[in-house]
C-alpha atoms as a PDB file:
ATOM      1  CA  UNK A   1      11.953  -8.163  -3.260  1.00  0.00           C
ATOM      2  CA  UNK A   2       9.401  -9.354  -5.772  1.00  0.00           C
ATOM      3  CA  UNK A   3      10.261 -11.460  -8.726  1.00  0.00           C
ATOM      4  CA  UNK A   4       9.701 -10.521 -12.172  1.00  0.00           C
ATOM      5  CA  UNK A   5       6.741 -11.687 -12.819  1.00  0.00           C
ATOM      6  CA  UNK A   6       4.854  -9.975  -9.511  1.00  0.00           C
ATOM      7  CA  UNK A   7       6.943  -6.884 -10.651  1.00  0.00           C
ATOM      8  CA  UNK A   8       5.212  -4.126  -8.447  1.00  0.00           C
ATOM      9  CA  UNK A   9       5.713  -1.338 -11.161  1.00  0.00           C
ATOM     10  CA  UNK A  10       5.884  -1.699 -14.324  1.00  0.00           C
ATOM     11  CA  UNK A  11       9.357  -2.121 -15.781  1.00  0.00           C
ATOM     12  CA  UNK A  12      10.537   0.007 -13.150  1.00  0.00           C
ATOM     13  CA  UNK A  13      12.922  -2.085 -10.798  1.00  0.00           C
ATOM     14  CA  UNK A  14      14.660   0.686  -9.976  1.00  0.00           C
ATOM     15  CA  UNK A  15      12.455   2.177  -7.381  1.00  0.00           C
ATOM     16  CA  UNK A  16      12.321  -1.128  -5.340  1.00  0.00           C
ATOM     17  CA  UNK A  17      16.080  -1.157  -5.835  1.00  0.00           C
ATOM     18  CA  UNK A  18      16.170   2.620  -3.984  1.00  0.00           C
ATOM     19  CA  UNK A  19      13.433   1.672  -1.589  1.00  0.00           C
ATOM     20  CA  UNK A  20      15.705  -1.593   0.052  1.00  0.00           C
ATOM     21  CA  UNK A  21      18.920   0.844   0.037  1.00  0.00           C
ATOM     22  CA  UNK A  22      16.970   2.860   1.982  1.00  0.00           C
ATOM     23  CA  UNK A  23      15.767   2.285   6.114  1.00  0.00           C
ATOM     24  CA  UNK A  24      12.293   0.736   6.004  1.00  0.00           C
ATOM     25  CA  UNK A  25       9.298   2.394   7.912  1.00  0.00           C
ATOM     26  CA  UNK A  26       7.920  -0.753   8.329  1.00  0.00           C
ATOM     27  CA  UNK A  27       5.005  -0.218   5.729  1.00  0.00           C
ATOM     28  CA  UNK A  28       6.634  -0.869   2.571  1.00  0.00           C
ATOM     29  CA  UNK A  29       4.186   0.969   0.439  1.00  0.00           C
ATOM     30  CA  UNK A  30       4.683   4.599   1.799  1.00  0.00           C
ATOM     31  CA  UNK A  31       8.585   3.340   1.531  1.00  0.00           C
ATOM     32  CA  UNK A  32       7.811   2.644  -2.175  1.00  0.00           C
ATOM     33  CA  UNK A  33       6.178   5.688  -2.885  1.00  0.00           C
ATOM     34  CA  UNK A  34       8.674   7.863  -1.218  1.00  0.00           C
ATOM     35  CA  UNK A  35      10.858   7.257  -3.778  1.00  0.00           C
ATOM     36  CA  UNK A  36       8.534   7.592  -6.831  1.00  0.00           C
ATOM     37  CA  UNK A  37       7.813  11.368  -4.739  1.00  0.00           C
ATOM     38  CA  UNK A  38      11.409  12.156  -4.509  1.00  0.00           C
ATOM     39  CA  UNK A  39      12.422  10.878  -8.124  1.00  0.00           C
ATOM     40  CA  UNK A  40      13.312  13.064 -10.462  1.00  0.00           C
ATOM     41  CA  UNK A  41      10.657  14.865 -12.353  1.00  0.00           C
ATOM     42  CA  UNK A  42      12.172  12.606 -15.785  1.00  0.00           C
ATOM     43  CA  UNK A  43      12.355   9.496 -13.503  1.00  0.00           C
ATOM     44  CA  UNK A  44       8.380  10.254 -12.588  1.00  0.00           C
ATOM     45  CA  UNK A  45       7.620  10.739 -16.187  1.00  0.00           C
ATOM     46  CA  UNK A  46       9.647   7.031 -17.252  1.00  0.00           C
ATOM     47  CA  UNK A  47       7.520   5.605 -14.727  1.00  0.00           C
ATOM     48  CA  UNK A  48       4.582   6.961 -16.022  1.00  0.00           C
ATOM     49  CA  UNK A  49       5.428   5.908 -19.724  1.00  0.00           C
ATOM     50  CA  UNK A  50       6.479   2.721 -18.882  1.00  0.00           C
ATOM     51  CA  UNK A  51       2.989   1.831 -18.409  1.00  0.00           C
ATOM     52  CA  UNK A  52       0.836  -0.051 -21.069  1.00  0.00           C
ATOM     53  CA  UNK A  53      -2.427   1.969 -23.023  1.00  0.00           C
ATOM     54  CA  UNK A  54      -5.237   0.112 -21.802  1.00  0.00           C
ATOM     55  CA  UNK A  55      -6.739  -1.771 -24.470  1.00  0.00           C
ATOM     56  CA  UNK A  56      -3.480  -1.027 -26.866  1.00  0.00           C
ATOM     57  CA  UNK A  57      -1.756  -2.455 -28.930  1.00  0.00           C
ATOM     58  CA  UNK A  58       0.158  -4.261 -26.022  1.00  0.00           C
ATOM     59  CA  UNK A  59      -2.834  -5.958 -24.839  1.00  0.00           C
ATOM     60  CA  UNK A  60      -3.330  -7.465 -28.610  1.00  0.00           C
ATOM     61  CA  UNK A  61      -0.497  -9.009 -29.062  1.00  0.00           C
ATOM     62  CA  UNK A  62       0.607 -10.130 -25.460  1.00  0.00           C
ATOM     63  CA  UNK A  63       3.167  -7.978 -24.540  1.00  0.00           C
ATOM     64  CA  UNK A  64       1.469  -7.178 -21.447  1.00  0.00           C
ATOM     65  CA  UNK A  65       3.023  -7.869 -17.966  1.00  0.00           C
ATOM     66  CA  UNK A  66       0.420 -10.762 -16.471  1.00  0.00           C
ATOM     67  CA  UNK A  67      -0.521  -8.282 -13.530  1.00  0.00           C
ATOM     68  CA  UNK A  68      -1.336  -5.491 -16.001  1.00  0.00           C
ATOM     69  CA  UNK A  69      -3.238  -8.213 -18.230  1.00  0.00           C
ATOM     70  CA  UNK A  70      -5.100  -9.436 -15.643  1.00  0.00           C
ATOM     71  CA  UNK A  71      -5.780  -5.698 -14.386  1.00  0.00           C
ATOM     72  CA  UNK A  72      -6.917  -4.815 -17.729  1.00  0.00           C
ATOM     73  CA  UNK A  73      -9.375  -8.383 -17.639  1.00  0.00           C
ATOM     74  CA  UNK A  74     -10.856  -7.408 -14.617  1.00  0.00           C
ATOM     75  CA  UNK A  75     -12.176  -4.455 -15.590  1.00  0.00           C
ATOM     76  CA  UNK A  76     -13.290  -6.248 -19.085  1.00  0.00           C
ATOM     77  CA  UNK A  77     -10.845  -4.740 -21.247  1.00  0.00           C
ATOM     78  CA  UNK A  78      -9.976  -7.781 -22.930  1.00  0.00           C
ATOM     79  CA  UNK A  79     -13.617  -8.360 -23.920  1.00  0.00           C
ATOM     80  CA  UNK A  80     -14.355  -5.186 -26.025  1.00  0.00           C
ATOM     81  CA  UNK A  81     -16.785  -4.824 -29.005  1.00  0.00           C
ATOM     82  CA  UNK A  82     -14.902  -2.894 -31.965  1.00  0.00           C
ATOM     83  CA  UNK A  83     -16.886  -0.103 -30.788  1.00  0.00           C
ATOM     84  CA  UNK A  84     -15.226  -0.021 -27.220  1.00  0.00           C
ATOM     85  CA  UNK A  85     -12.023  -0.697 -28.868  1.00  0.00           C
ATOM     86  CA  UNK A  86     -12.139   1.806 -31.370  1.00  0.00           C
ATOM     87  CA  UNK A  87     -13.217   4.494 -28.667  1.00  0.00           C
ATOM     88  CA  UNK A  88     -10.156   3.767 -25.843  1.00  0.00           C
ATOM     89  CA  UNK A  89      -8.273   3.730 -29.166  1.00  0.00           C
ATOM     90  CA  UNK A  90      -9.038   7.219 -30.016  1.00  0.00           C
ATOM     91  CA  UNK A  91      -9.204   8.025 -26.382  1.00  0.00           C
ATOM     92  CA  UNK A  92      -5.501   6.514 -25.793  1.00  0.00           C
ATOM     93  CA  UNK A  93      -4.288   8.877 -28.865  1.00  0.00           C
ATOM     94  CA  UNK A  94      -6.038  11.964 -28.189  1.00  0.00           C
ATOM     95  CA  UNK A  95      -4.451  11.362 -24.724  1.00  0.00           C
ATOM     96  CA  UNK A  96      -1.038  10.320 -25.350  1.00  0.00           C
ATOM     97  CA  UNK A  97      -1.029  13.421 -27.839  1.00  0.00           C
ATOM     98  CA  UNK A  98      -1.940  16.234 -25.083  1.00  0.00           C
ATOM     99  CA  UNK A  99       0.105  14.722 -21.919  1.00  0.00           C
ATOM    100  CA  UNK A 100       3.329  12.784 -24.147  1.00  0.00           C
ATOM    101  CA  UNK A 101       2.207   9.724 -22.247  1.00  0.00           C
ATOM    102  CA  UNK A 102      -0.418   6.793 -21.577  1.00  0.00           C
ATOM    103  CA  UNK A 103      -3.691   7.227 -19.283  1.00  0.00           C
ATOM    104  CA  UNK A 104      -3.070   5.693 -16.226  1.00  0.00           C
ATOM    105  CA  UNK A 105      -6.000   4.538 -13.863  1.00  0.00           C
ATOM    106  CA  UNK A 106      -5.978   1.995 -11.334  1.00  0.00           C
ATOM    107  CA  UNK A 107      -8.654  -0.470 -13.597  1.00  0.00           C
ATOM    108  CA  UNK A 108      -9.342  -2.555 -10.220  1.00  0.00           C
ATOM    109  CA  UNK A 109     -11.010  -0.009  -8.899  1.00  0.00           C
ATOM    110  CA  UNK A 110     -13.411   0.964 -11.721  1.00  0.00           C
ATOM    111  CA  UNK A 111     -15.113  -0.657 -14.829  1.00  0.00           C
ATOM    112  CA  UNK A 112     -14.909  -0.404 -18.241  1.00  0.00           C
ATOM    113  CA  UNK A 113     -17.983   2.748 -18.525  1.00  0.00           C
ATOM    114  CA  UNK A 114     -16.252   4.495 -15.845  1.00  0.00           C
ATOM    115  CA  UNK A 115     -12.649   4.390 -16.823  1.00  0.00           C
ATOM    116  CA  UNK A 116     -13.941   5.674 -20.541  1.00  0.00           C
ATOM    117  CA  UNK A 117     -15.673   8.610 -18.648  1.00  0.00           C
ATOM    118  CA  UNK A 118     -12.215   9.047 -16.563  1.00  0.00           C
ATOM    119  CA  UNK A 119     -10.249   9.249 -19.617  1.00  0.00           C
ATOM    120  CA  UNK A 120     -12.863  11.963 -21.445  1.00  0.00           C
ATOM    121  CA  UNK A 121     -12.890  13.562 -18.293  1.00  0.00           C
ATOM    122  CA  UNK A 122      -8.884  14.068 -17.947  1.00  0.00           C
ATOM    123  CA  UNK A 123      -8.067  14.930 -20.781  1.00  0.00           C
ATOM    124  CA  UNK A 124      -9.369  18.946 -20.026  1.00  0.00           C
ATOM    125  CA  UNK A 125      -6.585  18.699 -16.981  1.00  0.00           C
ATOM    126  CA  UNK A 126      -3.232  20.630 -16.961  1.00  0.00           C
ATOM    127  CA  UNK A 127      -0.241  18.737 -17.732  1.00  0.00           C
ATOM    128  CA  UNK A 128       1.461  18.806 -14.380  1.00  0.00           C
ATOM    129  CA  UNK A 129      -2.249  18.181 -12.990  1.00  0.00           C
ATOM    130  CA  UNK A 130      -2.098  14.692 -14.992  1.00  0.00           C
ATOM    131  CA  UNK A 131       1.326  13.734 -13.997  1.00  0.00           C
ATOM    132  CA  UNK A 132       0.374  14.267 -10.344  1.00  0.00           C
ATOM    133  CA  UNK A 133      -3.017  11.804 -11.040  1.00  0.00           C
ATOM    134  CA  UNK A 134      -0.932   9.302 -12.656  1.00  0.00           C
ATOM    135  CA  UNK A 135       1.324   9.090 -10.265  1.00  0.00           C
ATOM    136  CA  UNK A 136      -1.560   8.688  -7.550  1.00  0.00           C
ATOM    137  CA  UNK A 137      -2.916   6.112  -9.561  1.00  0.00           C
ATOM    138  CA  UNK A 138       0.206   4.000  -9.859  1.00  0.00           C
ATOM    139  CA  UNK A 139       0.318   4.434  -5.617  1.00  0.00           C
ATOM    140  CA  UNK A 140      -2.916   2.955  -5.830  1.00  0.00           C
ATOM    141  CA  UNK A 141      -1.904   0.082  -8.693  1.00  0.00           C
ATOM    142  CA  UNK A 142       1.038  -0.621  -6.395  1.00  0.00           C
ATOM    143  CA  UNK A 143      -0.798  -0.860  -2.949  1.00  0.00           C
ATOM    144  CA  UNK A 144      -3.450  -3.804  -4.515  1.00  0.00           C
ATOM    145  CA  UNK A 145      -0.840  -5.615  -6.081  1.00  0.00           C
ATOM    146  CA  UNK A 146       1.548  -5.485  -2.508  1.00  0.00           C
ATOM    147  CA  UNK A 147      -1.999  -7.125  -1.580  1.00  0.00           C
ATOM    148  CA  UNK A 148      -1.937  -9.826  -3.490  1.00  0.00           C
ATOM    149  CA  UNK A 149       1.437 -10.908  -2.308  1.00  0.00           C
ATOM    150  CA  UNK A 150       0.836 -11.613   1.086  1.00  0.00           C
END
């Protein structure tokens, strides 16, 4: 089990919780994201929602869990120009208002330029089309940071 601090999802002990009640596979990531796949279609979407906007307000004022601030550095989102800001700004609302919750992309994996183009880009998909790419995303979130604890 991982401590707070090297939380694997964000503010979502609950699926670690499941995934130790349950018999292991022996690869604890598919074990994790068995559960986030058989969750509850509300349980999926509190998982998705518990995650941070990139470059929001949470990242301003330090409210950000350190693996999701360092994410969000490595990517340079803590080193935007008022321009950047003000475009993942309107990008995070125009968002948030079609789906009912925050982009979600695995920022480890990309840069700045192409999460932008990611979030432009997703916000034509279906709702249920989104959920199912957040989700994937957060698999992919999760599998990096299980990385970085061994």
């Amino acid at each position: 089990m991982t401590g707070p601090q090297q939380a694997l999802f964000e503010h979502s002990p609950w699926i670690e919780a499941r995934a130790d009640a349950r018999p292991s596979s022996g690869d604890r990531w598919a074990d994790l994201m068995a559960v986030v796949r058989s969750a509850s279609g509300e349980e999926q979407l509190a998982l998705i929602r518990a995650h941070p906007e990139l470059a929001g307000k949470a990242a301003i004022d330090r409210t950000l869990t350190d693996a999701s601030a360092a994410e969000q550095a490595s990517a340079g989102l803590d080193r935007l120009t008022p321009q950047d800001y003000a475009r993942f700004h309107a990008l995070n609302a125009a968002y948030r208002e079609r789906f009912g919750f925050p982009f979600i992309v695995c920022v480890r994996l990309t840069d700045k330029a192409g999460i932008l183009a990611a979030m432009e880009a997703r916000l034509r998909h279906e709702r249920e089309e989104e959920i199912a790419t957040a989700i994937e995303q957060i698999g992919q979130i999760v599998r990096l940071r299980l990385g970085d604890m061994t």
